[in-house]
Protein backbone atom coordinates (compact mmCIF):
# COMPACT_ATOMS: atom_id res chain seq x y z
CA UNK A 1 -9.90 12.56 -24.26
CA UNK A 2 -9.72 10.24 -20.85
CA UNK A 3 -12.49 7.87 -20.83
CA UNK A 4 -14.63 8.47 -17.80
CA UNK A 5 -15.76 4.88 -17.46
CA UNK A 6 -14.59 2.92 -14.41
CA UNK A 7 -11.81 1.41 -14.41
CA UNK A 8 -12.79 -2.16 -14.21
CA UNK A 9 -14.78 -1.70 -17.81
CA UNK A 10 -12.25 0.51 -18.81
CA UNK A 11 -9.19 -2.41 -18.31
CA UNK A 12 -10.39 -6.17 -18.62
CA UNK A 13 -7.51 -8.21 -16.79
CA UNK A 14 -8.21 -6.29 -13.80
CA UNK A 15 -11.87 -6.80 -14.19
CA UNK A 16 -10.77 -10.73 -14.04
CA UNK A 17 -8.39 -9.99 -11.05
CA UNK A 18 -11.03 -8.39 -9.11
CA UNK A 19 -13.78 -10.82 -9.87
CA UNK A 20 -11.45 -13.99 -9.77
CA UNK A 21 -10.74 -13.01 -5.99
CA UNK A 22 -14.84 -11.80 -5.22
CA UNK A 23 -16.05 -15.27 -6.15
CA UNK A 24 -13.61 -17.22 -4.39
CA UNK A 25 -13.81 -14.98 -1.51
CA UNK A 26 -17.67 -15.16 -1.04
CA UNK A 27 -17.83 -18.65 -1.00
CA UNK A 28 -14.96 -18.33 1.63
CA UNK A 29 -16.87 -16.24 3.62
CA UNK A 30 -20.35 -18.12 4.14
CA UNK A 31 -18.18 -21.36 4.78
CA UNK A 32 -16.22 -18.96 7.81
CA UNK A 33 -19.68 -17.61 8.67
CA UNK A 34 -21.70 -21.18 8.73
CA UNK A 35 -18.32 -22.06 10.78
CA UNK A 36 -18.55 -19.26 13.37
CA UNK A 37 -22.39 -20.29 13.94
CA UNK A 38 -21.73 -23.77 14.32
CA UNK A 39 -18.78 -23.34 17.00
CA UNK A 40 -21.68 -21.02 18.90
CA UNK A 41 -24.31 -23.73 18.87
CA UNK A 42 -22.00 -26.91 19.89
CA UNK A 43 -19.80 -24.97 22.55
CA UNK A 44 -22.65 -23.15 24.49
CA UNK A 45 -20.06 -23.27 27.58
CA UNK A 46 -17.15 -21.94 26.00
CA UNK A 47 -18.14 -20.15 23.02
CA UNK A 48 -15.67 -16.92 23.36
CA UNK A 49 -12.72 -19.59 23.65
CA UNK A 50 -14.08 -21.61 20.73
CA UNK A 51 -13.93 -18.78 18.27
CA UNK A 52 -10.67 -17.21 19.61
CA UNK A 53 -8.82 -20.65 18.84
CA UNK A 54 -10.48 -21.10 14.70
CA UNK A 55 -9.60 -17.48 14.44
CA UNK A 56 -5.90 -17.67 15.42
CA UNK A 57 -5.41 -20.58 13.40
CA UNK A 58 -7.09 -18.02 10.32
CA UNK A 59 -4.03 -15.72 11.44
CA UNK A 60 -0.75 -17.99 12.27
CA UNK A 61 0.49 -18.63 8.45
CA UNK A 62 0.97 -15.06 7.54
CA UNK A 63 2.79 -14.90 10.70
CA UNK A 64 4.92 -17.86 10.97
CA UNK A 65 5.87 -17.56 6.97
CA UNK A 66 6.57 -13.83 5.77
CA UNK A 67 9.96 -14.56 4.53
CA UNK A 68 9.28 -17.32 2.17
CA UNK A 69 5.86 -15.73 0.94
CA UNK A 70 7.31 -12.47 0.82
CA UNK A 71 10.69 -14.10 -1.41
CA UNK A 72 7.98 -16.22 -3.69
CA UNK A 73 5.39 -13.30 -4.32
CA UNK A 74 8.51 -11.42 -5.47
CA UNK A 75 10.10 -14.62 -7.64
CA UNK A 76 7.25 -16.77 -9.34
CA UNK A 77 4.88 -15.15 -12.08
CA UNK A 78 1.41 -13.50 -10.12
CA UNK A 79 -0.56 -15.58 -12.16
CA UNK A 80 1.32 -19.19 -11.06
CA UNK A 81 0.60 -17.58 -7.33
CA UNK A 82 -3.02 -17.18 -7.71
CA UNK A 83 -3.93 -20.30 -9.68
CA UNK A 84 -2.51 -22.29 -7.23
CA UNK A 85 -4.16 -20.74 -4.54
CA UNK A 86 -7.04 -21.57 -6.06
CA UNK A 87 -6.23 -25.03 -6.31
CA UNK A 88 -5.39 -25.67 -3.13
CA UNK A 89 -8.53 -24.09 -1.63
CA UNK A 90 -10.53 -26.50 -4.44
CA UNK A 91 -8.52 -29.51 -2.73
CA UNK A 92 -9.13 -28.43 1.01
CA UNK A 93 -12.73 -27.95 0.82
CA UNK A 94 -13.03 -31.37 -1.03
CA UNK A 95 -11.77 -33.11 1.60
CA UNK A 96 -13.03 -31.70 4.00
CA UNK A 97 -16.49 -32.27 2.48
CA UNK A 98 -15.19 -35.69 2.59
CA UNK A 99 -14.32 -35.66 6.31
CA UNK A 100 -17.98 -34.51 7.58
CA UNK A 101 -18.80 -38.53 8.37
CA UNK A 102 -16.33 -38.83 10.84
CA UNK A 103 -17.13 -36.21 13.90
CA UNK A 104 -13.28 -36.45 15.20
CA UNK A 105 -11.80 -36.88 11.35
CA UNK A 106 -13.89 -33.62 10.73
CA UNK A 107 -12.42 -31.69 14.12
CA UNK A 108 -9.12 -32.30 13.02
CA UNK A 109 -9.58 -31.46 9.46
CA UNK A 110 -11.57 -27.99 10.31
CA UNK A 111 -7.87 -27.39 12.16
CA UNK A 112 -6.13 -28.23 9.26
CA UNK A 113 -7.76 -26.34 6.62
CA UNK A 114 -8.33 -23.73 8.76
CA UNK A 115 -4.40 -22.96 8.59
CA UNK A 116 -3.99 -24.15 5.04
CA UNK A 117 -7.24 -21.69 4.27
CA UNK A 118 -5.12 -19.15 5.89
CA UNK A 119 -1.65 -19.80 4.26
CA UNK A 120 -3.92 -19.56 0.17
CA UNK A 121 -4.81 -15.79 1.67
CA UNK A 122 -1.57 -15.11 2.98
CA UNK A 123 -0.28 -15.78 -0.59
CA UNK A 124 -3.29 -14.16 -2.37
CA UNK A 125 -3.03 -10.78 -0.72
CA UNK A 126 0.04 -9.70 -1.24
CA UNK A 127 -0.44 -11.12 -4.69
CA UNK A 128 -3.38 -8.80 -5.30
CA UNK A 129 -1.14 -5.90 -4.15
CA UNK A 130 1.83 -6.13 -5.99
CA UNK A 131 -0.56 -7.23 -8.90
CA UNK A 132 -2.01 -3.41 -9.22
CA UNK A 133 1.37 -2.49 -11.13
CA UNK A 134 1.08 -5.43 -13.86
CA UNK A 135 -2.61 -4.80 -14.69
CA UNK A 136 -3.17 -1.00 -14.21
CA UNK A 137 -1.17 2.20 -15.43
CA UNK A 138 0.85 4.45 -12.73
CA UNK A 139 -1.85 7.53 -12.92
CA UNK A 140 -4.65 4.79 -12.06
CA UNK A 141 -3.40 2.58 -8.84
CA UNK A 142 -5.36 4.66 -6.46
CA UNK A 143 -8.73 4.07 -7.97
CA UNK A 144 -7.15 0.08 -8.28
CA UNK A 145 -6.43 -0.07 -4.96
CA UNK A 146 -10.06 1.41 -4.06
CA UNK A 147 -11.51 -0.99 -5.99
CA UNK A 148 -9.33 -4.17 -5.30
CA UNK A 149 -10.39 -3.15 -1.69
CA UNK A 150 -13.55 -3.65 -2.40
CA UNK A 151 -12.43 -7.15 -3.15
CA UNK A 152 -12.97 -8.91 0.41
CA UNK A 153 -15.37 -6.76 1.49
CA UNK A 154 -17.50 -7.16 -1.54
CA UNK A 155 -17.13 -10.82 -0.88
CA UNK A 156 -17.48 -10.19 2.86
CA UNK A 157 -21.01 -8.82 2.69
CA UNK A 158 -22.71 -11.04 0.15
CA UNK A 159 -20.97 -14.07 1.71
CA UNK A 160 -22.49 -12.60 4.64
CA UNK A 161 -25.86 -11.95 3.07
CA UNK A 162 -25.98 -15.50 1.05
CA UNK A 163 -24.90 -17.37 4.17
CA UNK A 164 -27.86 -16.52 6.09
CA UNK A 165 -30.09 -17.96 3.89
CA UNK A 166 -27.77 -20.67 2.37
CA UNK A 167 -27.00 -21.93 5.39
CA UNK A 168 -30.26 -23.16 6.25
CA UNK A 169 -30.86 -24.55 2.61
CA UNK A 170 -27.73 -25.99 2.07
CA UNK A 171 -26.61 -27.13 5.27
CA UNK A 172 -22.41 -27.16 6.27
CA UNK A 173 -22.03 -29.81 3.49
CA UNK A 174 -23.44 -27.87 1.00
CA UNK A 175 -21.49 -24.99 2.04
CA UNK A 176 -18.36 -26.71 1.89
CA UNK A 177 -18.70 -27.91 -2.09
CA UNK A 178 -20.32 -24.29 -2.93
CA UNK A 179 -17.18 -22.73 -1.55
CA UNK A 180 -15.14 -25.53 -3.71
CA UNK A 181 -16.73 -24.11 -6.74
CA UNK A 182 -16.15 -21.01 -6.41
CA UNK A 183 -12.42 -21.58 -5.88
CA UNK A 184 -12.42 -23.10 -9.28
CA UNK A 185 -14.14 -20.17 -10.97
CA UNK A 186 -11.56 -18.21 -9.55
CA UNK A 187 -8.63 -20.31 -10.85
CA UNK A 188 -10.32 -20.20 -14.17
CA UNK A 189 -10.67 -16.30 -14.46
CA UNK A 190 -7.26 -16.38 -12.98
CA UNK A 191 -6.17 -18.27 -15.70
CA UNK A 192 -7.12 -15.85 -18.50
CA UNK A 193 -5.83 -12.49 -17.13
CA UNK A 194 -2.88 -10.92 -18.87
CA UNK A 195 0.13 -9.37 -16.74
CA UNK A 196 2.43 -7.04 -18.34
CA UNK A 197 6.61 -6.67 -17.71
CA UNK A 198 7.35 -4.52 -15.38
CA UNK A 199 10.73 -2.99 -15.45
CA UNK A 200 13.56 -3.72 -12.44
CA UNK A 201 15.75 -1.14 -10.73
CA UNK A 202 18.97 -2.08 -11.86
CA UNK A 203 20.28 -1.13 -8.22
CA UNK A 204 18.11 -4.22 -6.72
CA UNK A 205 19.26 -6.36 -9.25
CA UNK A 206 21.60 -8.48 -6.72
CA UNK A 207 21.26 -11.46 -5.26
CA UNK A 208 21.78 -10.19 -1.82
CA UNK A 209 18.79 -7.80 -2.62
CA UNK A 210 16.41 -11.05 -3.92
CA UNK A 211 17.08 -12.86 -1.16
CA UNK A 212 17.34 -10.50 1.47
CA UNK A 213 14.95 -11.20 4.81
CA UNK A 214 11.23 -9.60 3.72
CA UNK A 215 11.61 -7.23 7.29
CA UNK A 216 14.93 -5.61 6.09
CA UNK A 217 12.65 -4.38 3.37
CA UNK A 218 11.70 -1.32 6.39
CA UNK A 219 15.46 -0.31 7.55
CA UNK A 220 15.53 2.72 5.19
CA UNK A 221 11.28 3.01 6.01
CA UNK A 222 11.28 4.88 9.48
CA UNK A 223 8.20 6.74 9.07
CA UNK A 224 6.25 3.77 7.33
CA UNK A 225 7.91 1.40 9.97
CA UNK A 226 6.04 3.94 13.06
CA UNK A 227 2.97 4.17 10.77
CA UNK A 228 2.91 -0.13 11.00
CA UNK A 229 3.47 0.03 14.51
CA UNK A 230 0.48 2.09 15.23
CA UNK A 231 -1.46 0.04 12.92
CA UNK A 232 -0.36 -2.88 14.52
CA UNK A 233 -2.16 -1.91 18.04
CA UNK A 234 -5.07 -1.02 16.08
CA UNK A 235 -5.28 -4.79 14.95
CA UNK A 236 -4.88 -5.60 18.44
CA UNK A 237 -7.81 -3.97 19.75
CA UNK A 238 -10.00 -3.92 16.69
CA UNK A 239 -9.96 -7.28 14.87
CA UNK A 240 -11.57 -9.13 18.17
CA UNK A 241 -14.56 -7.47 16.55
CA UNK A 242 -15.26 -10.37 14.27
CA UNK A 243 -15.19 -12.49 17.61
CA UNK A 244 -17.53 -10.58 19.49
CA UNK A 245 -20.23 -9.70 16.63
CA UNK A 246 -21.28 -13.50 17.02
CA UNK A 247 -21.30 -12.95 21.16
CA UNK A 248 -23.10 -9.46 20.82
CA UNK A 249 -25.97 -10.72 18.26
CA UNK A 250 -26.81 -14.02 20.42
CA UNK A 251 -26.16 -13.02 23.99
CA UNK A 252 -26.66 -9.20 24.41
CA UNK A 253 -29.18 -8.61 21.35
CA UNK A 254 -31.03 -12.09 21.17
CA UNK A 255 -30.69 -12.45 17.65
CA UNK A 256 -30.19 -15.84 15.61
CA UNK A 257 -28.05 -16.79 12.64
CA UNK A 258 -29.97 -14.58 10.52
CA UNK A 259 -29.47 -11.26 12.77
CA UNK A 260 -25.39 -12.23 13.29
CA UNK A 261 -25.55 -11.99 8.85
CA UNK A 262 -27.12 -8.45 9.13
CA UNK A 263 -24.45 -7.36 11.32
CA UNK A 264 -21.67 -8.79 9.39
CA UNK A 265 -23.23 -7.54 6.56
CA UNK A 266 -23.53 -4.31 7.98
CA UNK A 267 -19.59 -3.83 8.84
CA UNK A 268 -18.36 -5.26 5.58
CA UNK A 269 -21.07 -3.02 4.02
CA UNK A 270 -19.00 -0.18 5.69
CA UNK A 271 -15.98 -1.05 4.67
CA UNK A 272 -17.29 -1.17 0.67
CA UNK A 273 -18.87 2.39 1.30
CA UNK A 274 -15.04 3.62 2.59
CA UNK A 275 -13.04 2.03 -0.58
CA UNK A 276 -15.17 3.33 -2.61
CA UNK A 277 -15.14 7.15 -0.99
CA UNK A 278 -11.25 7.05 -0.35
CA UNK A 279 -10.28 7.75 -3.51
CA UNK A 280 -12.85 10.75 -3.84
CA UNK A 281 -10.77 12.42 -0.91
CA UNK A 282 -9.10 15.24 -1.95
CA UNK A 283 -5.40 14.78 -1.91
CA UNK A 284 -3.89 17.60 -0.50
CA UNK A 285 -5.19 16.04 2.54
CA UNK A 286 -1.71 13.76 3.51
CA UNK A 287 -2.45 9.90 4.43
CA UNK A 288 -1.43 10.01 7.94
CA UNK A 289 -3.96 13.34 8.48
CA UNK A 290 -6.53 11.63 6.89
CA UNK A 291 -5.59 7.84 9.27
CA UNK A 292 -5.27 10.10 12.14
CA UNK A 293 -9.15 11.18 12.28
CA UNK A 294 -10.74 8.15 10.94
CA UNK A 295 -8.69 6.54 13.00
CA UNK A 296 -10.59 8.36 15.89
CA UNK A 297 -13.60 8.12 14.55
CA UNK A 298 -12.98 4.22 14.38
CA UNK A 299 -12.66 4.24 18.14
CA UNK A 300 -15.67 6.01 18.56
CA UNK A 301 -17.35 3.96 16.28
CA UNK A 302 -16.45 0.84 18.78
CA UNK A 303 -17.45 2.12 21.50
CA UNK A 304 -20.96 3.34 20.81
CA UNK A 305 -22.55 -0.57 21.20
CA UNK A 306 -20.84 -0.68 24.76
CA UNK A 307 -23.21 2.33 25.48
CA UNK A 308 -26.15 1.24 24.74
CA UNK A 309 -27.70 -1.95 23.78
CA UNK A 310 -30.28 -1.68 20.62
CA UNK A 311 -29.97 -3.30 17.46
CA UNK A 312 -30.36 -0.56 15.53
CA UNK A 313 -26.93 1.18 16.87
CA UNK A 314 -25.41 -1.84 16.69
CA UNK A 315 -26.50 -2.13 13.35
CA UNK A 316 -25.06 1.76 12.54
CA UNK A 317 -22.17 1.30 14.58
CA UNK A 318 -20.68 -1.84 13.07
CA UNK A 319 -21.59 0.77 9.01
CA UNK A 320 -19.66 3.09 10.73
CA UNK A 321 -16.84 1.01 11.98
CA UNK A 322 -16.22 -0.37 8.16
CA UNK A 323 -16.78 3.47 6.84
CA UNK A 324 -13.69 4.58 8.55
CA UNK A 325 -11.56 1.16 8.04
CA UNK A 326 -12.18 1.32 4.78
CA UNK A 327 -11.27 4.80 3.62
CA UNK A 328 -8.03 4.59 5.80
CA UNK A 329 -7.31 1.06 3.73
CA UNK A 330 -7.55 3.07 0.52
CA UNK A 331 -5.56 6.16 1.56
CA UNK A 332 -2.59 4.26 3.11
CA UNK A 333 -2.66 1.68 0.51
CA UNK A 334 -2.05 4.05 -2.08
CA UNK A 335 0.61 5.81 -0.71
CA UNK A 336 2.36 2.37 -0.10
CA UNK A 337 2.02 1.58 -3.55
CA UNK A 338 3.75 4.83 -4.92
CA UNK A 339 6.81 4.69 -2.36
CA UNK A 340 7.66 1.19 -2.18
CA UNK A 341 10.15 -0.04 -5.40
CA UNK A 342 7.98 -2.94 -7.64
CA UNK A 343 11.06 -5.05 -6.85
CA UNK A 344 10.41 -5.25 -3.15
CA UNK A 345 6.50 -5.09 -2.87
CA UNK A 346 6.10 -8.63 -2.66
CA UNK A 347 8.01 -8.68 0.39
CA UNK A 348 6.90 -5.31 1.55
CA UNK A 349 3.21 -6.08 1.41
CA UNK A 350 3.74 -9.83 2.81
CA UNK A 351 5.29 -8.06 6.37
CA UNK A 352 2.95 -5.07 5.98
CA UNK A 353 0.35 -8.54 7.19
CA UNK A 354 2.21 -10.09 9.09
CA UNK A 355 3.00 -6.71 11.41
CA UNK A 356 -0.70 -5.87 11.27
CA UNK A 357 -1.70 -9.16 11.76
CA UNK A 358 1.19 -9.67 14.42
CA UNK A 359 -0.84 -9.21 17.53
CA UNK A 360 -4.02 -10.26 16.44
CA UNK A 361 -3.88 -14.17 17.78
CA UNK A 362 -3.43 -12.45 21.01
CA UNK A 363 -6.21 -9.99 20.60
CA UNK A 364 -8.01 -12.80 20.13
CA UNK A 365 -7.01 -14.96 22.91
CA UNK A 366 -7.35 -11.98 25.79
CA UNK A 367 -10.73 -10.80 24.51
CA UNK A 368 -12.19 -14.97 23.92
CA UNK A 369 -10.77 -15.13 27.46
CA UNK A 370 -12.56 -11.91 28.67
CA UNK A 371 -16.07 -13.09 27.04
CA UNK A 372 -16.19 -15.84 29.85
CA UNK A 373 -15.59 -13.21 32.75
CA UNK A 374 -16.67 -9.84 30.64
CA UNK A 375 -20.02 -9.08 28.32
CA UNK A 376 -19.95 -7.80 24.84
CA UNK A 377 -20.72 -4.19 25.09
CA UNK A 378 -18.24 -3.63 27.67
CA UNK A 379 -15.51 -5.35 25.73
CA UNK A 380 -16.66 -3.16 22.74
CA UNK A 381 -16.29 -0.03 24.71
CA UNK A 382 -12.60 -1.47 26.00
CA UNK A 383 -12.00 -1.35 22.50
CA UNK A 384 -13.03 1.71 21.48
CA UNK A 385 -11.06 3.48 23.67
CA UNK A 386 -8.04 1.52 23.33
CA UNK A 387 -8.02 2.71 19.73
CA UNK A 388 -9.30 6.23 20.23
CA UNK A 389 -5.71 6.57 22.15
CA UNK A 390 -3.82 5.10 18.95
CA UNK A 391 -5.67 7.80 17.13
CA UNK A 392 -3.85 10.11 19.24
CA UNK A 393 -0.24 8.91 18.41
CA UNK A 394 -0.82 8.80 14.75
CA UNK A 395 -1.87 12.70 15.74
CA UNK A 396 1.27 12.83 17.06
CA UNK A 397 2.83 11.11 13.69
CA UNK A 398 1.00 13.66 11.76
CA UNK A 399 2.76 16.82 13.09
CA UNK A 400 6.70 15.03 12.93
CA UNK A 401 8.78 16.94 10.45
CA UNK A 402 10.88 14.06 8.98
CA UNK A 403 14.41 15.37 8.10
CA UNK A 404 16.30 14.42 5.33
CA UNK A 405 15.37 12.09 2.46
CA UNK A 406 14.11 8.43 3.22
CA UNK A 407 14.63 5.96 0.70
CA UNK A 408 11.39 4.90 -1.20
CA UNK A 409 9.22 6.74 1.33
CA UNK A 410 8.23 10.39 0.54
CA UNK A 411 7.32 12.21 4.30
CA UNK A 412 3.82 12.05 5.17
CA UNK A 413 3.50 15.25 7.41
């Protein structure tokens, strides 16, 4: 008889995989958050600029190194990956803590461990994905994937949540050490999970394979390789969102550290919601049908706070926003893990971020560049109907035959 309790009681290593990365990542997220506020308040003049720049920085390593992440997450053991990611982020908050006397020391250490913050995730991610094979069996990754989904946006929301109130009681110093400790829960946790073998395809076995470029992992991908694409504009014209919540909450809605939590809480509230309803969806509805109309909804979603102002919308759009994002997540996710060889997922899932995440710095720069010129609900609707017209090529995706057999992809239409 199949046990009907959840997965993460039912398997204990990836109980400690999913809570290793939920308590590093919420201490993560309150130090971002307390970050985000703090740029607001000292750059009144040039606030949209001020985020835009820490935000690229957040984005550049993933970027700049796919091939060597990609090649490492597919040569060293998961669990040598993750502990030293934990490590490092111990290390960087230390001295940054360290830094805080000095008001130019502490400018160009925020720069600094911005990008080294950045190059831990770019590791851990792609970690935590090819991870799902070496802690769960084949007939469970979706509901792994839902839940390891849940992961950041778990962390998101009570980072969010904490921060408001932490913030004010801690201060950026305390902050800074609480978001060292949990890095060092994490590499403890991390320390005690349990990966299994997995066996090798015998064809990828060669050297030219191992050490082949982490993008020629997508020559024999076409369909996957137009599904990135679109996702890649979707990035583009969706991830600015994290810029303009701040701008939104203080300038259009009035609202003070405490309201900007809310609505980060709301959209990462969202997101939770979606991973956890993905894998509920039936599946004879394909992935790319399924990305096509949340996908749709997503731009909608955007554009409702450009509108009308209110805080409740803003509130309901931003659920809404991480409803669709994250069911999409889950559905796509899971079809990636069944199609692409364990061999190559390292790889695979270190350019699946760095496409996504390709045009993102430039997302950021155009729309922190707008925010001077533009306002925040008409940059919101800008970007809800820039992705309501990616909806309609993934439509278009959707109702491709793909001829002929693709090599670890299955057709989607």
């Amino acid at each position: 008889m199949v046990s009907k309790r959840p997965l993460l009681l039912r398997n204990s290593n990836f109980f400690r995989l999913w809570l290793s990365q939920v308590l590093s990542q919420v201490g993560s997220r309150m130090f971002i958050l307390a970050l985000l506020w703090w740029l607001i308040v000292n750059y009144p003049d040039n606030q949209g600029i001020a985020l835009a720049l820490f935000l690229i920085l957040s984005t550049l390593p993933s970027i700049l190194f796919v091939n060597p992440i990609g090649r490492i997450v597919d040569s060293l053991p998961l669990k040598t990956i993750l502990k030293r990611a934990d490590l490092l982020g111990v290390i960087i908050s230390l001295v940054l803590f360290l830094s805080l006397g000095n008001e130019t020391l502490f400018a160009v250490s925020l720069g600094i461990s911005t990008l080294l913050f950045a190059g831990c995730q770019a590791f851990i991610e792609p970690s935590l994905q090819k991870s799902v094979n070496e802690v769960v069996e084949e007939k469970e990754i979706t509901s792994a994937v839902a839940f390891l989904s849940t992961t950041q946006t778990l962390a998101y929301f009570a980072g969010a949540v904490a921060g408001a109130v932490l913030i004010e009681l801690l201060g950026l110093k305390g902050i800074i050490l609480l978001n060292a400790a949990t890095y060092l829960a994490s590499y403890f946790i991390d320390s005690s999970i349990h990966f299994k073998e997995v066996a090798k395809d015998p064809a990828l076995d060669k050297p030219t394979e191992k050490e082949a470029s982490s993008f020629t992992v997508l020559k024999e991908l076409p369909l996957i390789r137009k599904i990135l694409f679109g996702f890649t504009a979707v990035n583009f014209l969706s991830v600015p969102t994290l810029l303009l919540i701040p701008l939104y909450t203080k300038n259009s809605l009035g609202g003070d550290a405490g309201l900007l939590a809310l609505n980060e809480s709301s959209i990462w509230l969202g997101i939770l919601s979606g991973s956890l309803l993905g894998r509920y969806l039936p599946e004879r509805y394909s992935a790319l049908h399924l990305t096509s109309l949340l996908t749709f909804l997503f731009g909608l979603s955007l554009s409702l706070p450009g509108l009308y102002i209110a805080t409740p919308l803003y509130f309901v759009s931003l659920f809404f926003i991480g409803l669709t994002v994250g069911t999409m997540n889950v559905r796509i996710v899971s079809y990636f893990q069944m199609e692409v060889a364990d061999e190559l997922k390292g790889r695979f899932f270190a350019v699946l971020k760095a496409l996504i995440s390709f045009m993102t710095p430039f997302g950021y720069l155009m729309f922190g560049l707008l925010s001077s010129r533009v306002s925040a609900p008409d940059l919101s609707l800008v970007q809800g109907i820039g992705v309501v017209f990616v909806s309609v090529y993934f439509f278009y995706l959707s109702f491709l035959h793909i001829k002929g057999k693709v090599k670890y992809a299955r057709s989607l239409s």
